[in-house]
Protein backbone atom coordinates (compact mmCIF):
# COMPACT_ATOMS: atom_id res chain seq x y z
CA UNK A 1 61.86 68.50 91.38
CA UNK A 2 63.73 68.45 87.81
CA UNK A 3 61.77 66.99 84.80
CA UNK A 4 63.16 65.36 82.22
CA UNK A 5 62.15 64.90 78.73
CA UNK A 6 64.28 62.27 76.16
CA UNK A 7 64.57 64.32 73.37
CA UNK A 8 65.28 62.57 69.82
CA UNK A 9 68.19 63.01 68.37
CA UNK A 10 68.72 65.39 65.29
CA UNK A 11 69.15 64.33 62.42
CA UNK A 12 71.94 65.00 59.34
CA UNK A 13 69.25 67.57 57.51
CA UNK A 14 68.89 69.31 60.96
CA UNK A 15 72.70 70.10 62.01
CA UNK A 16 73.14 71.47 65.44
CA UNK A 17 73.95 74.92 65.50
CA UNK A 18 77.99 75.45 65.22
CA UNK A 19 78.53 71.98 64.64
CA UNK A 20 82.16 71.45 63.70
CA UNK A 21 81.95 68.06 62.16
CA UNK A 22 79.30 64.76 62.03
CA UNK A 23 80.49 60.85 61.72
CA UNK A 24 79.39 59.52 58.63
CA UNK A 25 77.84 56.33 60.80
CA UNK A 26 75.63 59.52 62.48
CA UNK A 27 72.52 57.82 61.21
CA UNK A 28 73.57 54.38 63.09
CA UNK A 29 73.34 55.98 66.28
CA UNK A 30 70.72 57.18 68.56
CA UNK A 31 72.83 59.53 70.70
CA UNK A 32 71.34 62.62 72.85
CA UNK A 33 72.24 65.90 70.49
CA UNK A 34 70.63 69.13 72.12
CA UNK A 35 70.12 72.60 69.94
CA UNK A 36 71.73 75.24 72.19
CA UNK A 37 68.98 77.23 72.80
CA UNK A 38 67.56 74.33 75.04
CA UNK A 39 70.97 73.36 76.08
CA UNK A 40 71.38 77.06 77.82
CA UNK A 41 67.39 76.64 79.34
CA UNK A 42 68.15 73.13 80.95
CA UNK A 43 71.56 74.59 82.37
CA UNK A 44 70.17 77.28 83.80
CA UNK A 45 67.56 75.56 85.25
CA UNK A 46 70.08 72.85 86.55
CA UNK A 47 72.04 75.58 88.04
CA UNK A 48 68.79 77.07 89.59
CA UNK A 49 68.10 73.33 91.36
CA UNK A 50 71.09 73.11 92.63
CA UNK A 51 71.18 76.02 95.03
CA UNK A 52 67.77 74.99 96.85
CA UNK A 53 68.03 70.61 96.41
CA UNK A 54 70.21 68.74 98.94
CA UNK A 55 72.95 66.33 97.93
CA UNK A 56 70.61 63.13 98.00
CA UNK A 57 67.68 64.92 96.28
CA UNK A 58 69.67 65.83 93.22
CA UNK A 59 71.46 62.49 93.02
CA UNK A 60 68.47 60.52 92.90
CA UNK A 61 66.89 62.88 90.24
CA UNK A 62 69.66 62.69 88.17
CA UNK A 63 70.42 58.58 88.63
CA UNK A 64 66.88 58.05 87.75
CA UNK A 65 67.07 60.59 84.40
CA UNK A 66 70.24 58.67 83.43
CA UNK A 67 68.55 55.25 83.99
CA UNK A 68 65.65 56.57 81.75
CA UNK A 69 67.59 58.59 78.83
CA UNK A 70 68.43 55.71 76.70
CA UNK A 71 70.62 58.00 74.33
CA UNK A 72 72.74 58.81 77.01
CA UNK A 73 76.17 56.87 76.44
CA UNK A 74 78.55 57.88 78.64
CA UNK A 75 79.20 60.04 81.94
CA UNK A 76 82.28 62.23 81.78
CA UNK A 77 83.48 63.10 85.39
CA UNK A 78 86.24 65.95 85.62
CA UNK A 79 88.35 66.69 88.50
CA UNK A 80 91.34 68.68 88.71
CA UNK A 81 94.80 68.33 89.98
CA UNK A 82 97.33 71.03 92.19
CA UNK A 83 98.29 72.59 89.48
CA UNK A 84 95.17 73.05 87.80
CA UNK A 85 95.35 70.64 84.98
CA UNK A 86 91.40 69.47 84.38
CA UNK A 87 91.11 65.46 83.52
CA UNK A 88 88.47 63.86 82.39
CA UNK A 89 87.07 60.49 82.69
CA UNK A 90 84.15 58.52 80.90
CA UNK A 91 82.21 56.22 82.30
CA UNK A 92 79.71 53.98 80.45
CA UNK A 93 76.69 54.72 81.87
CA UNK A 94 75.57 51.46 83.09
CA UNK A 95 78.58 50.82 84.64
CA UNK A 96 78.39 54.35 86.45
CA UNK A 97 74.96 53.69 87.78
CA UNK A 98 76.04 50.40 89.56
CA UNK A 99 79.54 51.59 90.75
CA UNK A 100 78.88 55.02 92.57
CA UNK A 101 80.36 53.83 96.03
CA UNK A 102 83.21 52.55 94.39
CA UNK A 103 84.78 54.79 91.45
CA UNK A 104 88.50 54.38 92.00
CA UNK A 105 91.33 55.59 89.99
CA UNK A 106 95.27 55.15 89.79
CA UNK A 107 96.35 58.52 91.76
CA UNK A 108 99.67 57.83 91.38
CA UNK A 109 99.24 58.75 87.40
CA UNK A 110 98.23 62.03 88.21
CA UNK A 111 101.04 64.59 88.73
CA UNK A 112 100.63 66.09 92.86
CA UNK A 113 98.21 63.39 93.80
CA UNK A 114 99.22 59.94 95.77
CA UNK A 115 102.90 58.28 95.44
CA UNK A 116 102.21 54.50 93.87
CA UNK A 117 102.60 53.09 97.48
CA UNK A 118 99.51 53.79 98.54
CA UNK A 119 97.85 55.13 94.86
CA UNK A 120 94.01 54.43 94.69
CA UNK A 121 91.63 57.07 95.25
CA UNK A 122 88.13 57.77 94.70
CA UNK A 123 86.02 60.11 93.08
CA UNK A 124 82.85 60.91 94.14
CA UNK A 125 79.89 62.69 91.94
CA UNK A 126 78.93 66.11 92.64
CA UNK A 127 75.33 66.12 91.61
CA UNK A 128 74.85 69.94 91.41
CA UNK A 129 78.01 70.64 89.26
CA UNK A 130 75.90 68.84 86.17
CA UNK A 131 76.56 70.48 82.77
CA UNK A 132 74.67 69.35 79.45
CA UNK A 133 77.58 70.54 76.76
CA UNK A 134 76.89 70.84 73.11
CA UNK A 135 77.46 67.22 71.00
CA UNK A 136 79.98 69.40 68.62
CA UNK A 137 82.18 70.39 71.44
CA UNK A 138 82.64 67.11 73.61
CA UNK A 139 80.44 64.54 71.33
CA UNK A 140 77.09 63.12 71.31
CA UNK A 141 75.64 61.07 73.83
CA UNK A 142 77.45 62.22 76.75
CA UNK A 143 76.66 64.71 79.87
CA UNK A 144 79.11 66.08 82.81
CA UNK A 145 79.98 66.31 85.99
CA UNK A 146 82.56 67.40 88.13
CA UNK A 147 84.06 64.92 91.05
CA UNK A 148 85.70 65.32 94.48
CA UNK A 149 88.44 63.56 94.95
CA UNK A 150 88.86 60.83 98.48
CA UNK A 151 91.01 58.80 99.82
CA UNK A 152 90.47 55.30 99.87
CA UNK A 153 88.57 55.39 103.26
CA UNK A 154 86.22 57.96 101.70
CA UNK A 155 87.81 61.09 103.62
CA UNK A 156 88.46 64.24 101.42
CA UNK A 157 91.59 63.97 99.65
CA UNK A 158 93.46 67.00 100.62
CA UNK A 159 95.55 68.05 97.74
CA UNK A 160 92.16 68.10 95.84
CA UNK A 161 91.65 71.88 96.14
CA UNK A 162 88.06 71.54 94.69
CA UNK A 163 87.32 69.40 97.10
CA UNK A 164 89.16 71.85 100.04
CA UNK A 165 87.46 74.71 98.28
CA UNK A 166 83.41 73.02 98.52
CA UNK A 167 84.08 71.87 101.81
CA UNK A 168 85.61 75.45 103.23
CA UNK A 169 82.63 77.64 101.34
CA UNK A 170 79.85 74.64 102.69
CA UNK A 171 81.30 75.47 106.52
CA UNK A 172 82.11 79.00 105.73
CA UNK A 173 77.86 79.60 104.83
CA UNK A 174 76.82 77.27 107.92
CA UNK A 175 78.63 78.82 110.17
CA UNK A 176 78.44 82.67 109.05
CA UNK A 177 76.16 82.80 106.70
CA UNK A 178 78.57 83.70 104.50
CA UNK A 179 78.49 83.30 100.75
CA UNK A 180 81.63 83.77 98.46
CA UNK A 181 81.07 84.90 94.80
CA UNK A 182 83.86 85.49 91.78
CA UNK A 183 84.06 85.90 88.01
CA UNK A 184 87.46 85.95 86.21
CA UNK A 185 88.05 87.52 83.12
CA UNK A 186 90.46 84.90 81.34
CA UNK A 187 92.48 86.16 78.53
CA UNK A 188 94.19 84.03 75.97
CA UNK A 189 95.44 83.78 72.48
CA UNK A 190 94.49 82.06 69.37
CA UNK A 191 98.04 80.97 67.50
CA UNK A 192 98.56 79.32 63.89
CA UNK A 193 98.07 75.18 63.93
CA UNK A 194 97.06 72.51 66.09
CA UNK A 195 99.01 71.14 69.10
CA UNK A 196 101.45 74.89 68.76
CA UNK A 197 102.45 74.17 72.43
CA UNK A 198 103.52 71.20 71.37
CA UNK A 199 105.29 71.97 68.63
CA UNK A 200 106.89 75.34 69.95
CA UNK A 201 110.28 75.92 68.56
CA UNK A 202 112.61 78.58 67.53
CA UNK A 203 110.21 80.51 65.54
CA UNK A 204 107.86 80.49 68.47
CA UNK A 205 104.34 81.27 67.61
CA UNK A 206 102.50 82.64 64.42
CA UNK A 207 99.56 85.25 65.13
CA UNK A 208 96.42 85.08 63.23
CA UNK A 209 95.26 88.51 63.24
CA UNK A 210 97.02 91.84 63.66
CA UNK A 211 94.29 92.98 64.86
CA UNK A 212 94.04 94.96 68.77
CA UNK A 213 91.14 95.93 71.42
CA UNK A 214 87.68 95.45 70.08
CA UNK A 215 88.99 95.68 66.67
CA UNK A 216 88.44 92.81 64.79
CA UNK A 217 86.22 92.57 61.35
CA UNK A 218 82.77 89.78 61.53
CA UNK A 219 83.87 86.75 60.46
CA UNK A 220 87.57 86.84 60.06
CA UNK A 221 90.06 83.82 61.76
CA UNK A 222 90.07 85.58 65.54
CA UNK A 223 86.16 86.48 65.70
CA UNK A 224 84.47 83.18 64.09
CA UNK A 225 87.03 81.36 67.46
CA UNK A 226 85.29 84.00 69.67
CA UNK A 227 81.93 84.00 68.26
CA UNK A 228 81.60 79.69 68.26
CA UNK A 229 83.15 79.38 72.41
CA UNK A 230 80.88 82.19 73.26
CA UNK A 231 77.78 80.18 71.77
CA UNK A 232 78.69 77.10 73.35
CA UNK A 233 79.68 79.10 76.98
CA UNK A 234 76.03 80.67 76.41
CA UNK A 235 74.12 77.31 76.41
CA UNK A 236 76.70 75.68 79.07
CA UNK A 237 74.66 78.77 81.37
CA UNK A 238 77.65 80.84 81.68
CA UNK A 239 75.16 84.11 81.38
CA UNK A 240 77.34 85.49 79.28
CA UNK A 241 78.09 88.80 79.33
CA UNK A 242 80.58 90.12 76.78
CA UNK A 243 83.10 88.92 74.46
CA UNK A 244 86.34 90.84 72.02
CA UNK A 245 89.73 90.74 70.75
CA UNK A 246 91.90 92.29 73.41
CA UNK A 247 94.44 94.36 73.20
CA UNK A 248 97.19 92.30 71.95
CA UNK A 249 96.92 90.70 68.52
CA UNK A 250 95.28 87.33 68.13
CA UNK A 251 94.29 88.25 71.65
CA UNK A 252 90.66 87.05 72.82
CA UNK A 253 88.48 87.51 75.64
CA UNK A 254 84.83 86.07 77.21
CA UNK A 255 83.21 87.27 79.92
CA UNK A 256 80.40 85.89 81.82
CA UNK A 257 78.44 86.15 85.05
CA UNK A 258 79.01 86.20 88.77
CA UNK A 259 78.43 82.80 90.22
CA UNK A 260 79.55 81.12 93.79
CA UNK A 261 82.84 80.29 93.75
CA UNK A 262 83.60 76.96 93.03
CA UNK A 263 80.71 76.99 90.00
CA UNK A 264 83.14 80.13 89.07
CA UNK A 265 86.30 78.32 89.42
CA UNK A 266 84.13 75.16 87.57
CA UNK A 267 83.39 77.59 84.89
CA UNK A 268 87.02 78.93 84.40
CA UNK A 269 87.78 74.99 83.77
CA UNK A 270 85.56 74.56 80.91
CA UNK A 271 86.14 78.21 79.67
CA UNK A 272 89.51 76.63 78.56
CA UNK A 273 88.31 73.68 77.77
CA UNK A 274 85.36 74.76 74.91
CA UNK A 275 88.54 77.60 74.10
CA UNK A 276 91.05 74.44 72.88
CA UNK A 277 88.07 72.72 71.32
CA UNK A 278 86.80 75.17 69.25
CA UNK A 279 90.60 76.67 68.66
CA UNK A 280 91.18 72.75 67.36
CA UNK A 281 88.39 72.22 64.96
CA UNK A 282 89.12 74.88 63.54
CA UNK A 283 92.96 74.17 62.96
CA UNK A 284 94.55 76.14 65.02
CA UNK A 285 95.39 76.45 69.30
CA UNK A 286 94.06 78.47 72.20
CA UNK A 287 96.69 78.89 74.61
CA UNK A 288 96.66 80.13 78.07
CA UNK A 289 99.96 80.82 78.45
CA UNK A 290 100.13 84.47 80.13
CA UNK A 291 103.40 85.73 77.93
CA UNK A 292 103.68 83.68 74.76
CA UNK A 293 104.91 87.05 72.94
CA UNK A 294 107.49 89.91 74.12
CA UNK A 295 106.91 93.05 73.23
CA UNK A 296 102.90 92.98 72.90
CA UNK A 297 100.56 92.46 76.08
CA UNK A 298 100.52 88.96 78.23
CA UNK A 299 97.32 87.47 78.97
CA UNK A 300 95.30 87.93 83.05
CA UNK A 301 92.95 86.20 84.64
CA UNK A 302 91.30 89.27 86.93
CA UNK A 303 89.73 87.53 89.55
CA UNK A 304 86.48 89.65 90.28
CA UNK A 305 85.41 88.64 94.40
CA UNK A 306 82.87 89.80 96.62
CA UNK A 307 81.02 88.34 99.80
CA UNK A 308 77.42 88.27 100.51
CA UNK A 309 75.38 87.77 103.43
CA UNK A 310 71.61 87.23 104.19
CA UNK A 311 70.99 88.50 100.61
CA UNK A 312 73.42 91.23 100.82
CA UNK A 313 76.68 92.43 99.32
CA UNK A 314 79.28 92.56 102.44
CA UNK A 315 81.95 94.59 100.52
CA UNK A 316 79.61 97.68 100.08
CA UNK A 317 79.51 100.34 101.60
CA UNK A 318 78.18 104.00 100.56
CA UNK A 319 79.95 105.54 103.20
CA UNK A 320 83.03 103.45 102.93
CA UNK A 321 86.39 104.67 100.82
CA UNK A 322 86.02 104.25 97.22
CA UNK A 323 82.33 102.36 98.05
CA UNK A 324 83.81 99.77 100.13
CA UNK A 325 82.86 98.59 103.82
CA UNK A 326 85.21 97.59 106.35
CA UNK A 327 85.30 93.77 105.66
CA UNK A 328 86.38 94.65 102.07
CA UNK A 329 89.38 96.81 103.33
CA UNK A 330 89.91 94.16 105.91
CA UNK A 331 90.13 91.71 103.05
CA UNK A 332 92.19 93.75 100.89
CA UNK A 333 94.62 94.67 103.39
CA UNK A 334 95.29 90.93 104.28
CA UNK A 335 95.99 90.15 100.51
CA UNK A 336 98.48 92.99 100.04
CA UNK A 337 100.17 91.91 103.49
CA UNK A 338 100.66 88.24 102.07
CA UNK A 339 100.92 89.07 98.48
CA UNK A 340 104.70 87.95 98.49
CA UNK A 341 104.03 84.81 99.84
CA UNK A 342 100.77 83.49 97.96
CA UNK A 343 102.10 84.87 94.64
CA UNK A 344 103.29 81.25 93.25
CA UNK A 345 99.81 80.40 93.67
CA UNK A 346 98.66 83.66 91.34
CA UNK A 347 101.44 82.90 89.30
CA UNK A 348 102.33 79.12 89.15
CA UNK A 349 104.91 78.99 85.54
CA UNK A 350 107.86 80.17 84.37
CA UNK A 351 106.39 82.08 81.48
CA UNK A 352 103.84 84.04 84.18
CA UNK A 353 106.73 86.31 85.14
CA UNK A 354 107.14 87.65 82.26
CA UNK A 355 103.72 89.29 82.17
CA UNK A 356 103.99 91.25 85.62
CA UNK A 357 105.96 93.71 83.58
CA UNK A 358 104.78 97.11 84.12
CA UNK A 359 104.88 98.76 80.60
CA UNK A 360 102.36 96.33 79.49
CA UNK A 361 99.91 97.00 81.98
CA UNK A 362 100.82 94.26 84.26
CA UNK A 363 99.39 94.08 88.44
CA UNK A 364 102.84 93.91 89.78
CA UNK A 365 102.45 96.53 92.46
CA UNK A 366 101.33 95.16 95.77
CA UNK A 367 99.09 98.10 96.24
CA UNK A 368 95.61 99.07 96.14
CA UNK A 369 94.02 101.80 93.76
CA UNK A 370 90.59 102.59 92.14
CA UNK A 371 92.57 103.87 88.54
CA UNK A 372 95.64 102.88 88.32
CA UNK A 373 96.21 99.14 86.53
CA UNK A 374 99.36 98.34 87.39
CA UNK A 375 97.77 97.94 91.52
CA UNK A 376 97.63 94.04 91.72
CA UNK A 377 94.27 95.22 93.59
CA UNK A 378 92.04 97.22 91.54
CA UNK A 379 88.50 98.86 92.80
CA UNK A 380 86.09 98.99 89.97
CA UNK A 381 83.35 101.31 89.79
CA UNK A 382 79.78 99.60 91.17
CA UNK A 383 77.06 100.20 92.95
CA UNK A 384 75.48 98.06 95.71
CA UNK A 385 74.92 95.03 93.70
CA UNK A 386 77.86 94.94 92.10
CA UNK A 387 80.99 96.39 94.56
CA UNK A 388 83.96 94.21 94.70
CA UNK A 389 87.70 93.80 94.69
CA UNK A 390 89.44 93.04 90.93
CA UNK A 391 92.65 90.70 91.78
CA UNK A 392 95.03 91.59 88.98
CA UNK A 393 97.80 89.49 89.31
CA UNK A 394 96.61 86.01 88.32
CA UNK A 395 97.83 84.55 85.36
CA UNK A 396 95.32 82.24 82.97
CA UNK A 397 97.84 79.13 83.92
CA UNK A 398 97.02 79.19 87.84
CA UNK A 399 94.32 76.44 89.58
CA UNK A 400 91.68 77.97 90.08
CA UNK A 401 90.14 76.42 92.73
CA UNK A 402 93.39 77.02 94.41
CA UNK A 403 93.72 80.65 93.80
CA UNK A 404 89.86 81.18 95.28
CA UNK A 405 90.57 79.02 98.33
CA UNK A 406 93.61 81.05 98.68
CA UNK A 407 92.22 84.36 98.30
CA UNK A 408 89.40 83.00 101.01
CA UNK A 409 91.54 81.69 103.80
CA UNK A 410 94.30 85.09 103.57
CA UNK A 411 91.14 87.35 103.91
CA UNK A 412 89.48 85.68 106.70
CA UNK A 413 93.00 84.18 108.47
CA UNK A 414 95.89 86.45 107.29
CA UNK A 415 97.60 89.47 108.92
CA UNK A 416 96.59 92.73 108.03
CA UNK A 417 98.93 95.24 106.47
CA UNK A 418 99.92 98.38 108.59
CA UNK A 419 97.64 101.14 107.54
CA UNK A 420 101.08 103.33 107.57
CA UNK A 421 102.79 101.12 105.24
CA UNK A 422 99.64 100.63 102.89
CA UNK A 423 99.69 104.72 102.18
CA UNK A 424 103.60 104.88 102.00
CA UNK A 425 105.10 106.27 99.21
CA UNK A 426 107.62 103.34 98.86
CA UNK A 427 105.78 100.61 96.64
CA UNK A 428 106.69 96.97 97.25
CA UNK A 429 106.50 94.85 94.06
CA UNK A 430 105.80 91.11 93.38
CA UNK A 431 108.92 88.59 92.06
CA UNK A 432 110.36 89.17 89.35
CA UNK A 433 110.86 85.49 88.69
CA UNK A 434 109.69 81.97 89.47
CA UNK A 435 112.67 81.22 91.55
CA UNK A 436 112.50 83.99 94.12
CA UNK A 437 108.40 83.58 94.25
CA UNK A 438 109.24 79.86 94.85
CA UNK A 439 111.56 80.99 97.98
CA UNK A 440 109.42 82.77 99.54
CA UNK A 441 106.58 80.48 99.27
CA UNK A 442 108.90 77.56 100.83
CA UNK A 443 109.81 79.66 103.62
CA UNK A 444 106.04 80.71 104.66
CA UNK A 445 104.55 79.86 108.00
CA UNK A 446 101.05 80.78 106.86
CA UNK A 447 101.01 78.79 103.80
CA UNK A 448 102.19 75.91 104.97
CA UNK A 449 98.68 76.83 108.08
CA UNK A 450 96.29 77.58 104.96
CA UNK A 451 97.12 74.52 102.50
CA UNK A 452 99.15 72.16 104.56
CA UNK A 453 102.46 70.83 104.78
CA UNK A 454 102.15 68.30 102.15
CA UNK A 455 100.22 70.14 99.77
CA UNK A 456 102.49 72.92 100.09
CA UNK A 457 105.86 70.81 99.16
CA UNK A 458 104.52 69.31 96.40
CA UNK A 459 103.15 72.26 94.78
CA UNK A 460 106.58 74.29 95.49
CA UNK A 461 108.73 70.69 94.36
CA UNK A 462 106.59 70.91 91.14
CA UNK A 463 107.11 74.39 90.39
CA UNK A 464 110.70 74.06 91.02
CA UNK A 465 111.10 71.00 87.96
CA UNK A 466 110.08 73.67 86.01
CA UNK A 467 111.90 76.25 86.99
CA UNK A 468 115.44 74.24 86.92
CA UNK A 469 114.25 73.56 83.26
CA UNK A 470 114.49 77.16 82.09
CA UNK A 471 117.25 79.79 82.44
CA UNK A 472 116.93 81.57 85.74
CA UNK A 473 117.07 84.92 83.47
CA UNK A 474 113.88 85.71 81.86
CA UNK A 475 115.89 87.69 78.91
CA UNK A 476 114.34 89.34 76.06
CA UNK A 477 112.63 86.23 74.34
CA UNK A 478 110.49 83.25 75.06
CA UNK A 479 112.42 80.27 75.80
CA UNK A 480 111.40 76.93 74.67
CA UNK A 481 111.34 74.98 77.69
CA UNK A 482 108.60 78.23 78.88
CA UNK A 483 106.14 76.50 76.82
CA UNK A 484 107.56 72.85 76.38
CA UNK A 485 107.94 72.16 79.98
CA UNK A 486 104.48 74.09 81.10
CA UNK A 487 101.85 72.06 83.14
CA UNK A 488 99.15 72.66 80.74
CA UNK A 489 101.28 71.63 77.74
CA UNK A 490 100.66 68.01 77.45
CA UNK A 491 103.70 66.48 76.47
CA UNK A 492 104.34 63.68 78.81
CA UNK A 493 106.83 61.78 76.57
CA UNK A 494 109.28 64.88 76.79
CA UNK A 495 109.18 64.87 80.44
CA UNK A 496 109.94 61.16 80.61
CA UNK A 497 112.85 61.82 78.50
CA UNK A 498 114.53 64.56 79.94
């Protein structure tokens, strides 16, 4: 069982570590502030808990640790919708504590959820997706959690993909024994001046740093943004791993450690989130979007996948081609065989065509290879413990949750490619453009089986907004309505005005 300490809380001659800015009225509160160090040790061991506690043990741990820790304020709940977008909601604690059966909120508000006819929906706590996160990032006083999303009669909602995702890994290890792992190495960029999206105009971005792969000097603009997410992803219990400039200019990457797969698609969720903090504070924006220049390299989100069993890692095989068993190829060969199809889900904007262009090292080859980078399926090299399939061709801007699930239900319920076709020396290649993935995502049988009617047309209708809001030509520069129009650019009075 989880212990609990109340910790006091620092004071103004002890700052945090990396904090970005105190209230002067900091000395009129008693809120819970956390040094990282023990931040990343109560993660961890939160993380730990959670894969041996059921459901109703960790709930009543943690309802009786928030009834105790009197400098806890508020609970922040996130959730997600289709497209990815993460919300956030605080609840006063008190109020939390006495209204868990019934947390409702307006559905129709969010963009792919319920139409205002029949609009409320619930969330419901997952007690093992708990996160302490540094006072500097989100504020003092406050912990997290991530929700499911239900209908009003407490079913799953189903264009939660979260939700779908929990539910479909939960069967998928009861049934099999089956457990699904990922890491995705997200790429972004650090531009000039807070709310840049928002402000995107004819002049388009401004870079700060000139800088390129691993190349950046301690302490200038690009590696004091890298160096203060790291530290806060380190004591979230991301395990980090490693962290650079990229290639590109103002270019940044952070990568961290294999988890299950919805803790992995949880973690790609706050990535951004600590990213656009930390980008903010310091006066400037981390964007996501996977071409914001031409001419210099777009941003990926490699999706890094693997399947274990009984303790075991399913996708090896020392016998197997390029270290890979049977179920991997079987897996890989389902993905290349619906890679047409599922691509709006890989690549869900406008602006995410313009990266799968193949002199910038851009996945859009529907083909498999151990070297060559421009395979949307690349085979690292590993050993046992570490074999797996790279998925190239995801851009930063996709959901997550949805891109896993995805991935998940073509490998284990897709069609194989034709062995003969697979070795051809004619290489098929992924849209070109939003509109043509959109058309062959509308006209697909087996996504319509794997996410449902519904889900499916209002994903597609979504997507299409967009895409009737930008030229149907890419052309040789970024477009304004690329950035203006894109469903992680908050801008909700320009879409009410258009």
């Amino acid at each position: 069982m989880l212990r609990f300490e109340s910790r006091p809380t620092l004071s103004r001659q002890e700052p945090m570590k990396g904090t970005m800015a105190k209230d002067k009225s900091a000395d009129l509160k008693s809120f819970l502030e956390i040094p990282y160090d023990e931040l990343e040790e109560m993660n961890l061991k939160a993380a730990q808990r959670a894969e041996k506690a059921s459901a109703k043990e960790l709930e009543q741990e943690y309802t009786a640790w928030l009834k105790k820790e009197k400098q806890i304020k508020a609970v922040t709940l996130c959730f997600s919708d289709i497209e990815g977008r993460l919300h956030m909601l605080d609840y006063d604690k008190k109020f939390l504590l006495e209204s868990l059966g019934n947390l409702t909120f307006d559905g129709s508000s969010i963009r792919g959820f319920t139409p205002q006819h029949e609009s409320d929906l619930r969330l419901e706590v997952d007690w093992s997706s708990i996160r302490y996160f540094p006072a500097d990032v989100i504020g003092a006083g406050k912990v997290i959690f991530f929700a499911c999303v239900l209908n009003g009669d407490r079913t799953p909602y189903h264009s939660d993909f979260r939700g779908v995702l929990k539910s479909y890994t939960e069967n998928l290890k009861k049934k099999q024994g089956i457990t699904a792992y990922a890491a995705s190495e997200v790429e972004g960029f650090l531009v000039d001046g807070q709310n840049a999206e928002q402000r995107y105009g004819a002049n388009g971005f401004k870079l700060i740093s000139t800088g390129g792969y691993y190349h950046s000097l301690p302490m200038d603009t690009l590696r004091q943004f890298i160096d203060k997410s790291a530290e806060a992803q380190r004591a979230l219990g991301f395990k980090n791993e490693k962290d650079h400039p990229e290639v590109a200019p103002s270019q940044f990457e952070m990568n961290f450690s294999y988890a299950e797969v919805v803790r992995a698609a949880d973690h790609v969720q706050l990535y951004k989130l600590i990213c656009r903090q930390v980008a903010r504070s310091m006066g400037h924006t981390a964007t996501f979007l996977p071409k914001p220049f031409v001419g210099i390299n777009g941003s990926g989100m490699h999706t890094n996948f693997s399947l274990s069993k009984n303790g075991k890692n399913i996708f090896y095989d020392a016998k197997g081609k390029d270290g890979l068993s049977d179920v991997a190829w079987d897996f890989i060969l389902k993905l290349l065989n619906h890679a047409p199809e599922i691509c709006l889900v890989f690549n869900s904007s406008v602006n995410a065509y313009r990266r799968l262009d193949p002199h910038f090292e851009a996945p859009n080859q529907v083909k498999v290879s151990a070297i060559d980078r421009g395979s949307m399926i690349r085979i690292p090299m590993a050993n046992e413990k570490t074999a797996r399939i790279e998925l190239r061709s995801v851009a930063p801007d996709a959901n997550p949750y949805l891109v896993l699930y995805t991935m998940l239900k073509t490998g284990f319920e897709g069609e194989r490619l034709e062995k003969d076709e697979a070795t051809r020396d004619h290489v098929r290649f992924l849209p070109s453009y939003i509109n043509d993935a959109i058309a062959l995502f509308n006209s697909s049988k087996f996504i319509a089986e794997i996410l449902g009617e519904d889900s499916k047309q209002k994903y597609a209708s979504f997507k299409q907004l967009v895409a009737d809001r930008s030229p149907k030509e890419l052309g040789t520069r970024v477009k304004a309505s690329e950035v203006l129009f894109h469903h992680e650019v908050t801008n909700q009075m320009l879409w009410n005005q258009f």
